[in-house]
C-alpha atoms as a PDB file:
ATOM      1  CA  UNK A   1       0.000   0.000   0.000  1.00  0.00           C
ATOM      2  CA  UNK A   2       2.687   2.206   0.746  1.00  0.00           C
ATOM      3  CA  UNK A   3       4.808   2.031  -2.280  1.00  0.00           C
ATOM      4  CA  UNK A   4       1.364   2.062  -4.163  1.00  0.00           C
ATOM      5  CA  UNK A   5       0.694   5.822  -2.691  1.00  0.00           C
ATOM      6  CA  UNK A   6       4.210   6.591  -3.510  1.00  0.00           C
ATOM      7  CA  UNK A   7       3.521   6.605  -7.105  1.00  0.00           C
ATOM      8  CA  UNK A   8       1.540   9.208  -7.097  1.00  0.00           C
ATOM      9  CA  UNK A   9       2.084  13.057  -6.704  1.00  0.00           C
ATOM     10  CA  UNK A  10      -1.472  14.045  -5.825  1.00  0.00           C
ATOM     11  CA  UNK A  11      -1.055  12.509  -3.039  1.00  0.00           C
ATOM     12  CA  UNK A  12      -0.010  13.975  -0.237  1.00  0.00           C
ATOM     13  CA  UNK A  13       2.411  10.653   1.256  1.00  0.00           C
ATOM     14  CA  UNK A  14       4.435  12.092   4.191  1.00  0.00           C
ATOM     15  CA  UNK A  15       8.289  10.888   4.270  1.00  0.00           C
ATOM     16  CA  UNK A  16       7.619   9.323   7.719  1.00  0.00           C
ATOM     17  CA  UNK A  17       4.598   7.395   6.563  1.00  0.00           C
ATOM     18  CA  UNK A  18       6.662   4.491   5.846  1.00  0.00           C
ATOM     19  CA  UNK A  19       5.540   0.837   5.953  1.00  0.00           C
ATOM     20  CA  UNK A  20       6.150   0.136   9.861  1.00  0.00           C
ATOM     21  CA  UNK A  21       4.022   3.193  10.522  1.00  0.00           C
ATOM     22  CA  UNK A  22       1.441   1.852   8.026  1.00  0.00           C
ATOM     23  CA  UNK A  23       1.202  -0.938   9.763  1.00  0.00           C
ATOM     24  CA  UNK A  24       0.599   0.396  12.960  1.00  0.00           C
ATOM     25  CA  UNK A  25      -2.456   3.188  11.589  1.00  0.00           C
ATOM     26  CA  UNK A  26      -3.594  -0.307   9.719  1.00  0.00           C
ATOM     27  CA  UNK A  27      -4.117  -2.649  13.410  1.00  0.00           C
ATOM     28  CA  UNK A  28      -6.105  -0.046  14.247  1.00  0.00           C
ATOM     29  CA  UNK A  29     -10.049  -0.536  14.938  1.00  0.00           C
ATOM     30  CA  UNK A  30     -10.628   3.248  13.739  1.00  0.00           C
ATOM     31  CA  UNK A  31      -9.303   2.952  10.674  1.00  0.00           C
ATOM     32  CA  UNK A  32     -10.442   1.989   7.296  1.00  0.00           C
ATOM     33  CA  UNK A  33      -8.694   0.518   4.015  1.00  0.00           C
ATOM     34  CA  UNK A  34     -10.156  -0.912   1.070  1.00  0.00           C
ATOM     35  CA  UNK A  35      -7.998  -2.332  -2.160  1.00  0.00           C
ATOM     36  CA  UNK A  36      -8.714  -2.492  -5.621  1.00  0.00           C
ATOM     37  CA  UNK A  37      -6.928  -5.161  -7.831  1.00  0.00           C
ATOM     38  CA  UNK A  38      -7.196  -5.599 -11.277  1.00  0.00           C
ATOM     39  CA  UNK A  39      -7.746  -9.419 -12.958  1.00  0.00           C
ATOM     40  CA  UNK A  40      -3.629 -10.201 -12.331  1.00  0.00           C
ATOM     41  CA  UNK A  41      -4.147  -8.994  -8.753  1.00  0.00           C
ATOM     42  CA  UNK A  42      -2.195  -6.161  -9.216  1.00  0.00           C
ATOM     43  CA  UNK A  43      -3.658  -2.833  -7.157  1.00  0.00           C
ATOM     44  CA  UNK A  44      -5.379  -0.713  -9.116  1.00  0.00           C
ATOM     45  CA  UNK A  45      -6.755   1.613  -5.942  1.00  0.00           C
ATOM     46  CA  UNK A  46      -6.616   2.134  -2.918  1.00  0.00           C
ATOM     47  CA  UNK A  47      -8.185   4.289   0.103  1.00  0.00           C
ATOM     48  CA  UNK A  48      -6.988   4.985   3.916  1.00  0.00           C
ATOM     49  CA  UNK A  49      -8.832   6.939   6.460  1.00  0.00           C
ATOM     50  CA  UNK A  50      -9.703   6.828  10.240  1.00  0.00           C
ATOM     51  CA  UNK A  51     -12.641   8.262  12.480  1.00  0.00           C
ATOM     52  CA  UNK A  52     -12.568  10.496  15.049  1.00  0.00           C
ATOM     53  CA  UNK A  53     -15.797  10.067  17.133  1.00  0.00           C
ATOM     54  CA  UNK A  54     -18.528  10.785  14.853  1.00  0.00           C
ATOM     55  CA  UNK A  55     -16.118  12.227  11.874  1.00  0.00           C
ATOM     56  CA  UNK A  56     -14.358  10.201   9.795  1.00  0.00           C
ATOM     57  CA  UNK A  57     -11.576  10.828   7.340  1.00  0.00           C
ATOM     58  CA  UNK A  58     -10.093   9.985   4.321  1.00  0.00           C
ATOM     59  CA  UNK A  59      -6.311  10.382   4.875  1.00  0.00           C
ATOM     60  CA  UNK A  60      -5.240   9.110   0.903  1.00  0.00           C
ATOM     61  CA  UNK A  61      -6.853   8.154  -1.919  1.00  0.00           C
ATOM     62  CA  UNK A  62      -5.454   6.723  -5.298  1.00  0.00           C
ATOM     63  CA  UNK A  63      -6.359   5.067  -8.560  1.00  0.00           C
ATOM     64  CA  UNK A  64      -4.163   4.143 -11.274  1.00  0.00           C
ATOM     65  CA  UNK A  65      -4.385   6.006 -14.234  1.00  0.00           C
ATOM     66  CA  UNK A  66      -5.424   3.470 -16.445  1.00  0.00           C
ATOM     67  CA  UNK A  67      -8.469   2.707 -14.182  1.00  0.00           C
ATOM     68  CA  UNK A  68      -9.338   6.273 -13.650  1.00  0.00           C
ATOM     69  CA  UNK A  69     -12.953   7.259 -14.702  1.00  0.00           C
ATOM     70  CA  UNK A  70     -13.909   3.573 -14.915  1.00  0.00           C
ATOM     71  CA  UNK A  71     -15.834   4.134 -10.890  1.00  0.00           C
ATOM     72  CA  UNK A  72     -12.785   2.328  -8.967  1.00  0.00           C
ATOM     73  CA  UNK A  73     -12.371   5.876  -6.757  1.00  0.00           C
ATOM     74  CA  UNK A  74     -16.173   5.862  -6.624  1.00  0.00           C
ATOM     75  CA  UNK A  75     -16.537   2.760  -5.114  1.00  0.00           C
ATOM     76  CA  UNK A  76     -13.561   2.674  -2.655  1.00  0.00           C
ATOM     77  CA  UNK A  77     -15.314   5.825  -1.497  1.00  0.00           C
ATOM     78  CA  UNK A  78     -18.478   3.989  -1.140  1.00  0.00           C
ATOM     79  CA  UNK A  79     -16.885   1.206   1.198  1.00  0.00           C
ATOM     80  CA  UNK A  80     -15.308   3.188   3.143  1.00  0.00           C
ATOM     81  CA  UNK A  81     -17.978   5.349   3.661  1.00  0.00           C
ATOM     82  CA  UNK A  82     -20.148   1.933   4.543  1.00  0.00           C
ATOM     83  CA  UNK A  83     -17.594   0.949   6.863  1.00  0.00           C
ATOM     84  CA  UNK A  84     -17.689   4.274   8.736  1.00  0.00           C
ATOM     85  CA  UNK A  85     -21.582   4.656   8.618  1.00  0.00           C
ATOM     86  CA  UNK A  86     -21.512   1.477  10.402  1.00  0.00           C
ATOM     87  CA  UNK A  87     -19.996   2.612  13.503  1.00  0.00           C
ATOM     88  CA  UNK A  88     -21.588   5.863  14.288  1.00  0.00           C
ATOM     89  CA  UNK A  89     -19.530   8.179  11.905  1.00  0.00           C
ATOM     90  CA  UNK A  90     -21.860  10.954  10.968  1.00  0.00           C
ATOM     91  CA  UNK A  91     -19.518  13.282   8.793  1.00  0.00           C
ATOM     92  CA  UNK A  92     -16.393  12.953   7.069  1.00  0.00           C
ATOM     93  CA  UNK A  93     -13.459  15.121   5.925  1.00  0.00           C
ATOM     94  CA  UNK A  94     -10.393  15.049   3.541  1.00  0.00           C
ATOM     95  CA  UNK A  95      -7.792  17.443   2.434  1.00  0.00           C
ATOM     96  CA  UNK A  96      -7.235  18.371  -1.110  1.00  0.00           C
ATOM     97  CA  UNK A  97      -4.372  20.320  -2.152  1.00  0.00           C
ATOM     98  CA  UNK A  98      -4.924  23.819  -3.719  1.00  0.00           C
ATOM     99  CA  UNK A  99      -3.725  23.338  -7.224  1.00  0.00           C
ATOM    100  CA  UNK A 100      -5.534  19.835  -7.440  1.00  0.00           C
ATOM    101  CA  UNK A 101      -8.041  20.661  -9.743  1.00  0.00           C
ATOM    102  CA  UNK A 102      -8.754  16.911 -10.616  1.00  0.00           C
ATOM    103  CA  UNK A 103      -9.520  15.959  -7.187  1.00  0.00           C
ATOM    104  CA  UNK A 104     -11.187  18.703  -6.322  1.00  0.00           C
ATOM    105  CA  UNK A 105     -13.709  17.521  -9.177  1.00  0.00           C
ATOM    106  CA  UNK A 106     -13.822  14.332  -7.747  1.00  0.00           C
ATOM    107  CA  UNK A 107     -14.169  15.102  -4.488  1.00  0.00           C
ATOM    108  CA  UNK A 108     -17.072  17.366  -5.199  1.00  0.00           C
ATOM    109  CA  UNK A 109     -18.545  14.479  -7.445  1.00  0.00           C
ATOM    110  CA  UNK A 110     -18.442  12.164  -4.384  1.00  0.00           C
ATOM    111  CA  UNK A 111     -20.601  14.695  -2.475  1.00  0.00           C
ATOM    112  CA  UNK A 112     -18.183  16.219  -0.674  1.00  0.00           C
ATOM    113  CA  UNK A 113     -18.037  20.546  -0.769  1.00  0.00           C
ATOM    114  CA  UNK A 114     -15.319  23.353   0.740  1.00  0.00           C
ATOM    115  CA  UNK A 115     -16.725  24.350   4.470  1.00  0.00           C
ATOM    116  CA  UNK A 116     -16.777  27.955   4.265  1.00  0.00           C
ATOM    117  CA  UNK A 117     -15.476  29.853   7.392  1.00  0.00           C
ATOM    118  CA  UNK A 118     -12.937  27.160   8.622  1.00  0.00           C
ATOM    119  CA  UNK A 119      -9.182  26.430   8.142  1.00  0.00           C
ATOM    120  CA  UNK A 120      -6.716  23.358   8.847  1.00  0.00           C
ATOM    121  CA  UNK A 121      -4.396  23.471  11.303  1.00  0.00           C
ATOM    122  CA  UNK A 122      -1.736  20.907  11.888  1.00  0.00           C
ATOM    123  CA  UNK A 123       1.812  20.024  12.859  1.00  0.00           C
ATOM    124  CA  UNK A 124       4.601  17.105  12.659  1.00  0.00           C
ATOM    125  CA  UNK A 125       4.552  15.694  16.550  1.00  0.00           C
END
């Protein structure tokens, strides 16, 4: 999973968020990952997230390009979305970077929209 985010600049795949620190947010009863393979069982998607009491997020999505616009994103989406419906989550989040226009289209395609009013904090612990 980790050297399938890799691949990918749109998303946003931390330095530190190596495998042994994928494996640790992975044992984790709040968080959710779904896989996509393709008929060789090679991974074709793939989507991470976590909840948070009664939010949920989605910490990195990805879809190969040539299984892009075919519903793959859609439908990891959809199970993880499932998966956190079924344990109280009530609202979920995601960050999109700026000058991601594609995902922004996505995103917004998925049902997802920019809160107005509000911005992200965060820092490296």
């Amino acid at each position: 999973m980790e050297r399938f985010f890799r691949q990918f600049d749109e998303v946003s795949f931390c330095e530190w968020q190596d495998a042994k620190c994928l494996r640790g947010v992975l044992i984790q009863k709040t968080t959710t990952a779904f896989l996509a393979f393709d008929v060789a069982g090679e991974i074709v998607g793939a989507v991470l997230g976590g909840m948070l009491g009664s939010r949920g997020t989605i910490n990195h999505l990805a879809v190969s390009p040539l299984y892009r616009s075919q519903g793959v994103g859609q439908r990891l989406v959809e199970a993880a979305s499932c998966d956190m419906k079924r344990v109280g989550v009530l609202r979920m989040f995601l960050f999109v970077d700026d000058a991601n226009l594609a995902g922004k289209r996505f995103w917004a395609a998925q049902g997802f929209c920019e809160p107005h009013g509000e911005r992200t904090f965060e820092r490296d612990l």
